[in-house]
N, C-alpha and C. Protein backbone atom coordinates (compact mmCIF):
# COMPACT_ATOMS: atom_id res chain seq x y z
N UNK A 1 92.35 38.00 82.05
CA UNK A 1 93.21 39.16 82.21
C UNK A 1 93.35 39.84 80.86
N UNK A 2 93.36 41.16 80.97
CA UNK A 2 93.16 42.11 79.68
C UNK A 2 94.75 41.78 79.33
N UNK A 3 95.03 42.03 77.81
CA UNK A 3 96.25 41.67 77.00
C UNK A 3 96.76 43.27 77.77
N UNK A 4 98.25 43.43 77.26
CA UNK A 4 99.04 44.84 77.51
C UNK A 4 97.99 46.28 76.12
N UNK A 5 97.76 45.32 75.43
CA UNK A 5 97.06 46.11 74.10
C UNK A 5 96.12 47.36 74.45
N UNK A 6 95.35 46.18 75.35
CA UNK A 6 93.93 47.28 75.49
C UNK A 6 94.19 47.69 76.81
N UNK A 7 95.24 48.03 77.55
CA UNK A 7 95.19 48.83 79.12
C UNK A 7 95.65 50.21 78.23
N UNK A 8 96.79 50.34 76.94
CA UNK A 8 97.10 51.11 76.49
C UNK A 8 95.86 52.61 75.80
N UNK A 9 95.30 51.55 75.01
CA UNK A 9 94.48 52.30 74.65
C UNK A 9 92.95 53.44 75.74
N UNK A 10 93.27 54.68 75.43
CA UNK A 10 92.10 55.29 76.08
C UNK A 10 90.65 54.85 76.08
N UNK A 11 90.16 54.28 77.18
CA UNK A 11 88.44 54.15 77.28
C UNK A 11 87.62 55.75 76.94
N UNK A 12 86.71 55.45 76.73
CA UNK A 12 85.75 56.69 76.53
C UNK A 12 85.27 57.15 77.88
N UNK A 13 85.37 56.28 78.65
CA UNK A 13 84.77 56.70 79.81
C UNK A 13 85.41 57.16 80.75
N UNK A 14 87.06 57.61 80.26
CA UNK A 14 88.13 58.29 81.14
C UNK A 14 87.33 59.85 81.00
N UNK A 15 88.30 60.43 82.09
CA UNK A 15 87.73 61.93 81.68
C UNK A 15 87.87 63.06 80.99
N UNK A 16 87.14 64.04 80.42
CA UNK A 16 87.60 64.65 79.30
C UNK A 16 89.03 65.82 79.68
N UNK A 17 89.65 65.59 79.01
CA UNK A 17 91.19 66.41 79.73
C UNK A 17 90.61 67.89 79.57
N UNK A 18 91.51 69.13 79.97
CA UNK A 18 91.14 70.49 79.94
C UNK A 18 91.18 71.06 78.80
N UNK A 19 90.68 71.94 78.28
CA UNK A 19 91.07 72.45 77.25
C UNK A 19 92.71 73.49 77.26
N UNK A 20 93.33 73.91 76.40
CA UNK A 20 94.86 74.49 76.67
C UNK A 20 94.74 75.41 77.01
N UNK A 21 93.67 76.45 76.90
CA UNK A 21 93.60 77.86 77.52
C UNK A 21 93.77 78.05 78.81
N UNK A 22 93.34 76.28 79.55
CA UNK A 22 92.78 76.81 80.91
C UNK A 22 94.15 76.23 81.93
N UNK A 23 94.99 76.11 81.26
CA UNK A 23 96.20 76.09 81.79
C UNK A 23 97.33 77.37 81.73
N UNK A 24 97.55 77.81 83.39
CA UNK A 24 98.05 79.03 83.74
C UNK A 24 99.60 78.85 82.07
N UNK A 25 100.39 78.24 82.44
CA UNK A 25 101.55 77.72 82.25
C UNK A 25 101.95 78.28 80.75
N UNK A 26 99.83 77.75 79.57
CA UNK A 26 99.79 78.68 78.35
C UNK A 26 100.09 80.11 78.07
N UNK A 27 99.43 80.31 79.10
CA UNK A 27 99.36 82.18 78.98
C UNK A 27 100.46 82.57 79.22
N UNK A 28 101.86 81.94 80.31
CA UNK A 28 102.87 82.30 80.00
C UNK A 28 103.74 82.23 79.64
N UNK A 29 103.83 81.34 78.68
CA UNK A 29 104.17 80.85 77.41
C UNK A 29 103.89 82.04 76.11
N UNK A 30 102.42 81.72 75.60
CA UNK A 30 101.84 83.33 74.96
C UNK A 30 102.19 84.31 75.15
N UNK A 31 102.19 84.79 76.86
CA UNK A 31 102.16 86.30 77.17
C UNK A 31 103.49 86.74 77.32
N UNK A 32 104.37 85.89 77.27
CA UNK A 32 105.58 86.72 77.26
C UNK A 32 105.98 87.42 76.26
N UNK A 33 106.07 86.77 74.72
CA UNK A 33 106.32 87.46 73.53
C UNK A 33 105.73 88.20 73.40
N UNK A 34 104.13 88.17 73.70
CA UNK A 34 102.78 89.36 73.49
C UNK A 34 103.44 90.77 74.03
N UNK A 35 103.67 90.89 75.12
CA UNK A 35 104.30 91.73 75.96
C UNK A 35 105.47 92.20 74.90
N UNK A 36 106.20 91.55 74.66
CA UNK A 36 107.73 91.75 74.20
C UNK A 36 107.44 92.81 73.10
N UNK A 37 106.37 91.53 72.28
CA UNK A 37 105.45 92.55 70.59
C UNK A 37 105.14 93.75 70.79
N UNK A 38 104.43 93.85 72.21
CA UNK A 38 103.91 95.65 72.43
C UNK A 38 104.75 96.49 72.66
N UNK A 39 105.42 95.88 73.66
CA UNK A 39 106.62 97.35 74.53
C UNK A 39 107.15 97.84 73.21
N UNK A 40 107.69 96.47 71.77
CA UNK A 40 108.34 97.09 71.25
C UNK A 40 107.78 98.11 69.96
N UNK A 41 106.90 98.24 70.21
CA UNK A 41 105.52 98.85 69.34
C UNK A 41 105.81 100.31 70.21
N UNK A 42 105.68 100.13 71.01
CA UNK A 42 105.30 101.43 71.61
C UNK A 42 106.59 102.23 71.85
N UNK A 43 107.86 101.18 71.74
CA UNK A 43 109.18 101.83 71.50
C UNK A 43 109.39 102.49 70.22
N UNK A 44 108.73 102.37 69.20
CA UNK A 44 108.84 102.42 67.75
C UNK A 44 108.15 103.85 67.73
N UNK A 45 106.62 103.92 68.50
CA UNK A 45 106.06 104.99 68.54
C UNK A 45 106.84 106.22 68.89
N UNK A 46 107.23 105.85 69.69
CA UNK A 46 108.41 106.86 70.78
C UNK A 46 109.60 107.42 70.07
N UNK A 47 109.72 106.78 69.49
CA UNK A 47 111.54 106.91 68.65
C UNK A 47 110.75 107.73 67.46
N UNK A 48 109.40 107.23 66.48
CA UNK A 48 109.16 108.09 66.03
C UNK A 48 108.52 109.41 66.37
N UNK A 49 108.39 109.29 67.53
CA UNK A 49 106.90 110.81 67.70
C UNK A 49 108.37 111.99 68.34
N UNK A 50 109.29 111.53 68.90
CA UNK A 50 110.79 112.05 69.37
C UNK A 50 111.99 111.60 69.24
N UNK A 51 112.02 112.30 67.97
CA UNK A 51 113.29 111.85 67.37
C UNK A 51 114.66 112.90 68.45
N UNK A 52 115.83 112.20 68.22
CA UNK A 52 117.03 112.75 68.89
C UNK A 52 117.41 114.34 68.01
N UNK A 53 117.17 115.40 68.82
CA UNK A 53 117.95 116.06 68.19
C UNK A 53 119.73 115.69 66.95
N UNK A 54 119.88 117.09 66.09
CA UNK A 54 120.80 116.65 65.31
C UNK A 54 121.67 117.65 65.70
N UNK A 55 123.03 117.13 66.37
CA UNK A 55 124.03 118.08 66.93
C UNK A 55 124.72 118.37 65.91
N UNK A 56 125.56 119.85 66.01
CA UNK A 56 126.30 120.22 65.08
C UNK A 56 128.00 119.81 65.43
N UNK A 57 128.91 119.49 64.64
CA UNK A 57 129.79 118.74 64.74
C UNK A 57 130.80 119.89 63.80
N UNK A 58 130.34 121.10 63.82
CA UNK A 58 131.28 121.93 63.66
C UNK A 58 132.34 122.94 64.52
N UNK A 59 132.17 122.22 65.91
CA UNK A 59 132.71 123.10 66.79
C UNK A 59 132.59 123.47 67.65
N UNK A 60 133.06 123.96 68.87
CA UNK A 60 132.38 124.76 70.20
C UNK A 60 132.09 126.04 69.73
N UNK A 61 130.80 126.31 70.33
CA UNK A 61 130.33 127.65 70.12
C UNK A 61 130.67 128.72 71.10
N UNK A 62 131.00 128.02 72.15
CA UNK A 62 131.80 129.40 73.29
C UNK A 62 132.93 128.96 73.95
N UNK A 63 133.89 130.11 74.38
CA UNK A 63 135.08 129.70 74.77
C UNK A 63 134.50 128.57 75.98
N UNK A 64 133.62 128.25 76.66
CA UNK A 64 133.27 127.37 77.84
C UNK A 64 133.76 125.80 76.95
N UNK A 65 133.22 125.94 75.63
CA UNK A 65 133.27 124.57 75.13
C UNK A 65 134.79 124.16 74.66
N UNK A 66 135.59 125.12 74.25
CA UNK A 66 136.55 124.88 73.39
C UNK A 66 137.53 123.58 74.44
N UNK A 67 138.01 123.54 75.60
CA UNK A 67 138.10 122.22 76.09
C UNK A 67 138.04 121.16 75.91
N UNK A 68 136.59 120.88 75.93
CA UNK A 68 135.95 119.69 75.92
C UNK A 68 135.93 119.33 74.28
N UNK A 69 136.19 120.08 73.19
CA UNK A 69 136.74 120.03 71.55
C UNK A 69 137.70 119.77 71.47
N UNK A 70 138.72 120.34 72.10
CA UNK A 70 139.86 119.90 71.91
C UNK A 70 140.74 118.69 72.05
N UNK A 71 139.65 118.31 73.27
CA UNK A 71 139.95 116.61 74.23
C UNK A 71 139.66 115.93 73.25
N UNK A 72 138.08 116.14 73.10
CA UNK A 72 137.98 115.27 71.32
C UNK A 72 138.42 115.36 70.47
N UNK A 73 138.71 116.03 69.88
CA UNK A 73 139.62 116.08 68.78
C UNK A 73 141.08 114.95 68.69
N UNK A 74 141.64 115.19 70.01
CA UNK A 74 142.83 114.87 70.28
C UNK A 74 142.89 113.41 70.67
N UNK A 75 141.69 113.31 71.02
CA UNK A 75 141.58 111.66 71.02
C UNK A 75 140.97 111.23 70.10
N UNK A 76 140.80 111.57 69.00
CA UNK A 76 140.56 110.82 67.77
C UNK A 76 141.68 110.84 67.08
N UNK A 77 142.98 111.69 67.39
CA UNK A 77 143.85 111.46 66.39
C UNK A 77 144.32 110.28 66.95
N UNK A 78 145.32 109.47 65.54
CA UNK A 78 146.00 108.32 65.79
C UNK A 78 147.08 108.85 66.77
N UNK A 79 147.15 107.88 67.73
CA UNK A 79 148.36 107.69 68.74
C UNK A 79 149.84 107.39 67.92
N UNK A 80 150.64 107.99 69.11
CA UNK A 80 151.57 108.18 68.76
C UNK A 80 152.66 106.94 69.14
C-alpha cells in the first residue's frame, strides 16, 4: 500500500489542466474593469470635446426671470 506521501503528490500522467484564458469566469473577472477603463475614457472625451456652458450669475435678464432671482437670492440669505 502506497504511504499518504505519494497519493499527495501529482503523477505526470494526470492530465494537463486548462490554460486561464480558457476559463469563461477569467474574462469576467478582466472584463469588467476593462469596460469600466473605457466608458471612463470616453467620458473624459465627452466632458472634454463639450464642455458645460458658463452661466452668468449677474442677474435676470428679463422681467420673465426676475422671480425665479429673487427666490434665489432669498434662499441663500441666512434664516431668520
Amino acid at each position: 500500500m502506497p504511504s499518504s506521501i505519494e497519493l499527495a503528490v501529482p503523477r505526470a500522467t494526470d492530465a494537463p489542466t486548462a490554460a486561464w484564458w480558457r476559463f469563461p469566469m477569467v474574462w469576467l473577472v478582466i472584463g469588467g474593469p476593462a469596460v469600466v477603463v473605457v466608458a471612463s475614457f470616453i467620458t473624459l472625451a465627452l466632458a472634454i470635446m463639450n464642455p458645460d456652458p458658463v452661466l452668468s450669475t449677474s442677474g435676470a435678464k428679463s422681467k420673465s426671470e426676475q422671480p425665479a432671482v429673487q427666490g434665489r437670492n432669498h434662499a441663500a440669505t441666512p434664516g431668520r
